[in-house]
Protein backbone atom coordinates (compact mmCIF):
# COMPACT_ATOMS: atom_id res chain seq x y z
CA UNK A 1 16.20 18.83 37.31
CA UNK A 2 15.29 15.76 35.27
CA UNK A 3 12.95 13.31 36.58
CA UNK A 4 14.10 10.17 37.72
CA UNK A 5 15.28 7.59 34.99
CA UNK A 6 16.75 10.02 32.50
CA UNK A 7 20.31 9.58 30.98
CA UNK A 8 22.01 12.93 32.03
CA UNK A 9 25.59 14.39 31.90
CA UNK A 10 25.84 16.35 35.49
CA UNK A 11 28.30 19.21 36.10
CA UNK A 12 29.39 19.44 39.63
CA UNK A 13 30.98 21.50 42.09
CA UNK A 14 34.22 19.35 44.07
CA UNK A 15 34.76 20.35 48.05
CA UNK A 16 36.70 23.90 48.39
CA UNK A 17 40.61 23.65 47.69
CA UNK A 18 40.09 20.14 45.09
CA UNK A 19 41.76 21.18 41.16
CA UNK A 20 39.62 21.60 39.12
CA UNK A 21 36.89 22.98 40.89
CA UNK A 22 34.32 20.92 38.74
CA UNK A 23 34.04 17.12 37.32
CA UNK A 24 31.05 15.59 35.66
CA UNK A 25 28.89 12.44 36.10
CA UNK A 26 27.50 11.02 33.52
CA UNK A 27 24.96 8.14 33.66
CA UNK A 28 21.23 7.23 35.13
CA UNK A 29 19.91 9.69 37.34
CA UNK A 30 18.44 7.80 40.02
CA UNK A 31 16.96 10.07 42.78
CA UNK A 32 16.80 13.88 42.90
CA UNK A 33 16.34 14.88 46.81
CA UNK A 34 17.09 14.81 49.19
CA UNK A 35 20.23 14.15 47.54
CA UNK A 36 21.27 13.49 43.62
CA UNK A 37 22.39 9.84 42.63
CA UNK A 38 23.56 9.06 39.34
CA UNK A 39 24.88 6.20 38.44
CA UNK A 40 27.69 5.57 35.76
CA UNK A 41 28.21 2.77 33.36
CA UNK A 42 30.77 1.55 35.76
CA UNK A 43 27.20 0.73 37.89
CA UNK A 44 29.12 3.56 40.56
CA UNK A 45 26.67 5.46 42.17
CA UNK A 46 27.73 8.98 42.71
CA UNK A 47 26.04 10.95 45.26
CA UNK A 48 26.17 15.06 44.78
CA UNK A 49 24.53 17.54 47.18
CA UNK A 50 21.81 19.43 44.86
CA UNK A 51 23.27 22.89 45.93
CA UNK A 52 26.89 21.41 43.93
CA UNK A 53 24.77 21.04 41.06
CA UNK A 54 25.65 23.53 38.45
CA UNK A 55 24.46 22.07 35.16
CA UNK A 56 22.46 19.14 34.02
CA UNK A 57 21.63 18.14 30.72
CA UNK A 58 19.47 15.44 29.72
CA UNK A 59 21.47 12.85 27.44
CA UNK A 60 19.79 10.38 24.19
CA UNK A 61 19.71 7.19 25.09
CA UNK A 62 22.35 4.93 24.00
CA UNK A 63 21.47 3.32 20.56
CA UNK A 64 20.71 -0.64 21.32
CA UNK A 65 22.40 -2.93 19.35
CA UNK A 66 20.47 -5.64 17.62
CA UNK A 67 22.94 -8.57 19.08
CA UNK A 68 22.50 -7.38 22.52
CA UNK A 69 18.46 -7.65 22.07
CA UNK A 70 19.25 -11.14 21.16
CA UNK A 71 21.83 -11.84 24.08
CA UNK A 72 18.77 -10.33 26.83
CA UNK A 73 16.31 -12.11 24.88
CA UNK A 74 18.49 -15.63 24.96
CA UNK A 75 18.99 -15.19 28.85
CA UNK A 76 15.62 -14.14 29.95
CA UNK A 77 14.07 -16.99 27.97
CA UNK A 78 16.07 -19.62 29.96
CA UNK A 79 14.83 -17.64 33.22
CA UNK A 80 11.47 -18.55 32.47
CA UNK A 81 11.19 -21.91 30.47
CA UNK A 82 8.48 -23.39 31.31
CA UNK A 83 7.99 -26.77 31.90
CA UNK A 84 8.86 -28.23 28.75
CA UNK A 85 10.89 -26.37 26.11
CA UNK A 86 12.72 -27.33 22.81
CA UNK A 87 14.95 -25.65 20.31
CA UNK A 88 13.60 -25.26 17.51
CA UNK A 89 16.64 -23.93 14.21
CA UNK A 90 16.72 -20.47 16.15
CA UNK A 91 13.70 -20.60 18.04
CA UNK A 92 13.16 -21.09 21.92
CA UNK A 93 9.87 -23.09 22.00
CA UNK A 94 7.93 -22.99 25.64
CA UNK A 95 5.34 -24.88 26.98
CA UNK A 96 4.14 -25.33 30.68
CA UNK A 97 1.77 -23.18 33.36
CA UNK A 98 -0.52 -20.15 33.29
CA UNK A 99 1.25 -17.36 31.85
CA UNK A 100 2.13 -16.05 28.45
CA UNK A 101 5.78 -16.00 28.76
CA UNK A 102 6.15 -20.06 29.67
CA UNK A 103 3.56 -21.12 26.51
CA UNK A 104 5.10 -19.12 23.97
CA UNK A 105 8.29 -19.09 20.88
CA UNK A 106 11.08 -17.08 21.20
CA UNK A 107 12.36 -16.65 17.77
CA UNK A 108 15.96 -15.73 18.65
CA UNK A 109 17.03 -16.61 15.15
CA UNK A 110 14.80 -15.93 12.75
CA UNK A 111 15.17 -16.62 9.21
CA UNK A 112 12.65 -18.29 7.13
CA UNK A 113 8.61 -18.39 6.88
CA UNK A 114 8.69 -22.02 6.99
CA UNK A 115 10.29 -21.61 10.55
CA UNK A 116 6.57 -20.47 11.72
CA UNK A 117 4.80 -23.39 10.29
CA UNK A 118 7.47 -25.89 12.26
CA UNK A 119 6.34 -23.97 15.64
CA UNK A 120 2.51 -24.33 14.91
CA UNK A 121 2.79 -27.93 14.34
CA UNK A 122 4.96 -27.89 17.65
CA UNK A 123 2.10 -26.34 20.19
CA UNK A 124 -0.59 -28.04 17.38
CA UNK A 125 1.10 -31.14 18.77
CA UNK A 126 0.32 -30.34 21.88
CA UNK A 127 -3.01 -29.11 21.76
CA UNK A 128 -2.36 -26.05 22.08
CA UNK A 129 -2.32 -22.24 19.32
CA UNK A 130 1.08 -21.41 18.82
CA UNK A 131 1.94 -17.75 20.47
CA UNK A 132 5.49 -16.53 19.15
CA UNK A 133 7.22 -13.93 21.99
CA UNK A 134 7.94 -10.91 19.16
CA UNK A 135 10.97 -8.31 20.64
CA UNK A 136 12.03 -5.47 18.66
CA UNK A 137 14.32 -6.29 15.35
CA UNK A 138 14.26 -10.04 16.20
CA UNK A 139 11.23 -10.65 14.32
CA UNK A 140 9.33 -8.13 12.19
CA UNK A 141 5.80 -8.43 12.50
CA UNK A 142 3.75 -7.54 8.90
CA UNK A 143 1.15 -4.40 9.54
CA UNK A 144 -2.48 -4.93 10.21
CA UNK A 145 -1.16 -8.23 11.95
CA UNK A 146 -3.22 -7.67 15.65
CA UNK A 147 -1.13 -8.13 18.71
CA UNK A 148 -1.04 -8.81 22.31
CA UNK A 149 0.94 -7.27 25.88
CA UNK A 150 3.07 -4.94 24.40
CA UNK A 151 6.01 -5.32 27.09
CA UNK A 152 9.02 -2.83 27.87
CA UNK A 153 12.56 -4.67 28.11
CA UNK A 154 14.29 -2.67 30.60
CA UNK A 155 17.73 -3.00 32.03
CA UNK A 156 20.17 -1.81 34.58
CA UNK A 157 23.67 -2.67 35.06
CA UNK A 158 24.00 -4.20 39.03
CA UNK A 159 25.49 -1.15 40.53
CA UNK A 160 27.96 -1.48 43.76
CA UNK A 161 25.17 0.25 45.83
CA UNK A 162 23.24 -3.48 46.02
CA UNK A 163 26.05 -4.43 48.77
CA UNK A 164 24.81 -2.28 50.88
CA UNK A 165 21.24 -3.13 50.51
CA UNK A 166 19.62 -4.41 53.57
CA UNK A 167 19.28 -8.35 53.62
CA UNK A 168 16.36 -9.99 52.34
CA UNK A 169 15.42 -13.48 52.54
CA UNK A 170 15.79 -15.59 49.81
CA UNK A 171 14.89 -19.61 49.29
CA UNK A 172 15.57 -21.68 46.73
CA UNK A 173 11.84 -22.74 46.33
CA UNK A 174 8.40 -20.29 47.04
CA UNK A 175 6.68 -20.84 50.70
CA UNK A 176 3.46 -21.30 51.89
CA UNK A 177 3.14 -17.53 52.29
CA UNK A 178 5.44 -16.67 49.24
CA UNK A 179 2.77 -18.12 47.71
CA UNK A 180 -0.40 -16.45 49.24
CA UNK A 181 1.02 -13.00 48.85
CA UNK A 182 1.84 -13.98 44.97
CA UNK A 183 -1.82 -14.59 44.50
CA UNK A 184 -1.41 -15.88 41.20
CA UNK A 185 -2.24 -18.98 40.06
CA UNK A 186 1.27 -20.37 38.57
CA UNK A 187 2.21 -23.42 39.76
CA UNK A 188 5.41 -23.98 41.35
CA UNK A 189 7.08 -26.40 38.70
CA UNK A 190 6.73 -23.35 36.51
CA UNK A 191 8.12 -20.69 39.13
CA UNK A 192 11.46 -22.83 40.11
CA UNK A 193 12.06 -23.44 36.36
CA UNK A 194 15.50 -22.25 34.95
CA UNK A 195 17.42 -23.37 32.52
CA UNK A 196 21.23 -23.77 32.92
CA UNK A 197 21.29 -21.26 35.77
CA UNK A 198 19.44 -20.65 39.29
CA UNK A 199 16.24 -19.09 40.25
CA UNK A 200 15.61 -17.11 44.02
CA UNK A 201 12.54 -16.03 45.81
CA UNK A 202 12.36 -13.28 48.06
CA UNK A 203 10.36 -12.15 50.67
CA UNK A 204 10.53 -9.13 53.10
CA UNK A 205 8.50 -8.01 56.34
CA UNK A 206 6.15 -10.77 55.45
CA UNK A 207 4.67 -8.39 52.95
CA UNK A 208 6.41 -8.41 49.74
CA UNK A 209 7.63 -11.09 47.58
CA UNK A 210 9.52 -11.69 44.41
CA UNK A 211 11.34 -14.12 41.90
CA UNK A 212 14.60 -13.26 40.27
CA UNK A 213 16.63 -14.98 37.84
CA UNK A 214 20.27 -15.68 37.27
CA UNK A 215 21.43 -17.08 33.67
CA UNK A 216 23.88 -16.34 30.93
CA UNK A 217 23.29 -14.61 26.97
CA UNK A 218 25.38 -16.25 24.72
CA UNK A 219 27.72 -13.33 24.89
CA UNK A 220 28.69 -14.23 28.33
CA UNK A 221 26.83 -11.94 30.22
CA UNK A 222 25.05 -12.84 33.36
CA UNK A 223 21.63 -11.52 33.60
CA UNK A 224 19.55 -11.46 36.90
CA UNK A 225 15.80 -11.11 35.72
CA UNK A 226 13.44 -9.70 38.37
CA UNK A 227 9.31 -11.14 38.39
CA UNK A 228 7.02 -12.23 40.08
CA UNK A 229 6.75 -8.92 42.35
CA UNK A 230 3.79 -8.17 44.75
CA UNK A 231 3.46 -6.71 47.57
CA UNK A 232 0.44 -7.13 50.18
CA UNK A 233 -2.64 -4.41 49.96
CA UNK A 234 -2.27 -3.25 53.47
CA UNK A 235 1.48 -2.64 53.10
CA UNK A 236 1.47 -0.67 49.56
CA UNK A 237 3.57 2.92 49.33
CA UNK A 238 5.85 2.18 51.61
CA UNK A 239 9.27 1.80 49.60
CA UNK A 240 8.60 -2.28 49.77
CA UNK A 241 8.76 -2.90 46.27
CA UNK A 242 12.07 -0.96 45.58
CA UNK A 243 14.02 -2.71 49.01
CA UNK A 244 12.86 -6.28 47.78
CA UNK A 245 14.15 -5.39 44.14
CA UNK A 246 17.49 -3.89 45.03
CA UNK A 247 18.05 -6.99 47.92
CA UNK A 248 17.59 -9.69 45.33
CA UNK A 249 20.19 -7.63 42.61
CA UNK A 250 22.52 -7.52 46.14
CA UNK A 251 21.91 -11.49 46.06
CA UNK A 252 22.26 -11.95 42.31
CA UNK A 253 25.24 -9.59 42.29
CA UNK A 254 26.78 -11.77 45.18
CA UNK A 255 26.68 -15.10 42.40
CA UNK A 256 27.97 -13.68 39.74
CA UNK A 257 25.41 -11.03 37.92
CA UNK A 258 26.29 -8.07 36.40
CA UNK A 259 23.15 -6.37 34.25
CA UNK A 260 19.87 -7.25 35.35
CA UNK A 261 16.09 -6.57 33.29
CA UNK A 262 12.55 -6.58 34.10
CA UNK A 263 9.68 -6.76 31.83
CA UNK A 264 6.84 -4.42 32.65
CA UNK A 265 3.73 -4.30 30.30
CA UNK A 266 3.52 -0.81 29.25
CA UNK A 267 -0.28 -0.07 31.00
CA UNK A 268 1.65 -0.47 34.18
CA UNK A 269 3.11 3.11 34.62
CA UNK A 270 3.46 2.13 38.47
CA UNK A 271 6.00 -0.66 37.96
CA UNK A 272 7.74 1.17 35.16
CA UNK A 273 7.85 4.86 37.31
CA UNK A 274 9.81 2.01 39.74
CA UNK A 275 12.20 0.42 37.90
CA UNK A 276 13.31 4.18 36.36
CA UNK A 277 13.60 5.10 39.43
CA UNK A 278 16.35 2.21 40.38
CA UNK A 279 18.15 3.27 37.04
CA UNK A 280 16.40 0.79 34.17
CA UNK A 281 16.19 2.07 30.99
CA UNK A 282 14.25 0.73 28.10
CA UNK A 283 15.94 -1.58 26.22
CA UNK A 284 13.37 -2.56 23.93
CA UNK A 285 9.72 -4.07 23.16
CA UNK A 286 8.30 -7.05 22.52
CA UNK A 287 5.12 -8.12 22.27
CA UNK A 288 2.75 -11.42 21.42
CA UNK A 289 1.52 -12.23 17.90
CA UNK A 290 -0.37 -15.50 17.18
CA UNK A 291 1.76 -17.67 14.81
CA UNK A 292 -2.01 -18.55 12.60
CA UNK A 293 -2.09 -14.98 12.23
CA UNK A 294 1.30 -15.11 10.27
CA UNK A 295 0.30 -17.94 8.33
């Protein structure tokens, strides 16, 4: 059997007396004992006793259009804005906080050198070197250009199995203890902002936390972006992580969401053994190139 996270088309045996005897399920596999889950593009889950299983085999992933890079890309840059952002021609420009992600240029749109030189003076006017947010066929970055935080895009459709999740609790704003079990120092103007959509932080058995997203890619789509995740020391390896995640797509599902992504830097085989394991896929990679290096 496949490990967890691969795209697989599974042949099946149906209860005794059903015509034909077998059907197929094709989709994420999802778990592999003590029973097989595999969800479809539908985001059904089908469940199938291992013993039914009578062939598996494990499917390419789905070629990724370079339109719906730029729809994820739109959405989760409004899920993560920072504190003050600008459009800039195609570019998302970011400024605001601690982190990466909320001081750096999305270049959604990119079609011109000069384009780079309008961002630099941008963060330049703000004292600050410009840091350009580079995913996969969005913007080409030249070789022997050096780089930073390779991240992996990966996305799930919100499968019907989230309404049955157990029920988390989720505030509109980060707690006291939200906060102390983040342990990161991001302040909260830069955690609550979202533009044109709404932001939700969760928490569960006062050991695990976590942010998610909701806002819409120009296609239409509504995304739900999960971040932010942590759970306590003492309370690690117990299966906190994956009920917090799959309560906040149950709440995100609930207003409206349909896909959701996560961004996982690719050192982190932990998060990223998770997330497969809750059906995301790689959708693509991005990663951080200083705009003076470009220049």
């Amino acid at each position: 059997m496949p490990e967890a996270g691969a795209r697989v088309s599974l042949r099946y045996r149906l209860p005794p007396g059903e015509v034909p005897p077998l059907t197929d399920a094709v989709g994420r596999l999802l778990e592999t004992a003590p029973a097989v889950l595999v969800q479809t593009r539908s985001g059904e889950v089908v469940t199938i006793d291992p013993a039914d299983v009578v062939a598996v085999r494990v499917l390419p992933e789905v070629p990724v259009r370079t339109g719906a890079i730029r729809n994820l890309e739109h959405a989760a840059a409004l899920a993560w804005p920072g504190t003050e952002q600008q459009w800039v021609d195609g570019w998302f420009l970011r400024h605001g906080g601690a982190t990466r992600r909320a001081n750096s240029a999305v270049p959604l749109r990119f079609t011109s050198h000069s384009e780079i030189a309008a961002v630099a003076r941008w963060y330049a006017d703000r004292g600050l070197p410009a840091l350009i947010s580079a995913p996969d066929r969005l913007f080409r970055i030249p070789g022997g250009v050096p780089t930073d935080a390779e991240n992996l895009v990966m996305a799930s459709e919100i499968g019907t199995d989230t309404d049955a999740a157990a029920p988390i609790e989720v505030s509109a704003v980060p707690g006291d203890r939200w906060l102390e079990l983040y342990q990161r120092d991001v302040p909260i103007e830069v955690l609550t902002a979202v533009v044109d959509g709404q932001v939700g932080f969760g928490s569960l058995a006062d050991a695990a936390v976590g942010r998610v997203a909701l806002t819409e890619a120009p296609d239409g789509t509504r995304w739900a972006g999960i971040s932010a995740v942590r759970v306590a020391e003492s309370a690690r390896r117990q299966g906190l992580a994956r009920t917090l995640c799959t309560g906040l797509l149950g709440w995100a599902r609930q207003r409206g969401a349909t896909q959701a992504y996560v961004q996982v830097v690719v050192e982190n085989t932990g998060a990223r053994s998770l997330y497969e394991s809750m059906g995301f896929w790689v959708h693509h990679r991005s990663r951080y190139v200083r705009a003076d290096a470009l220049l």
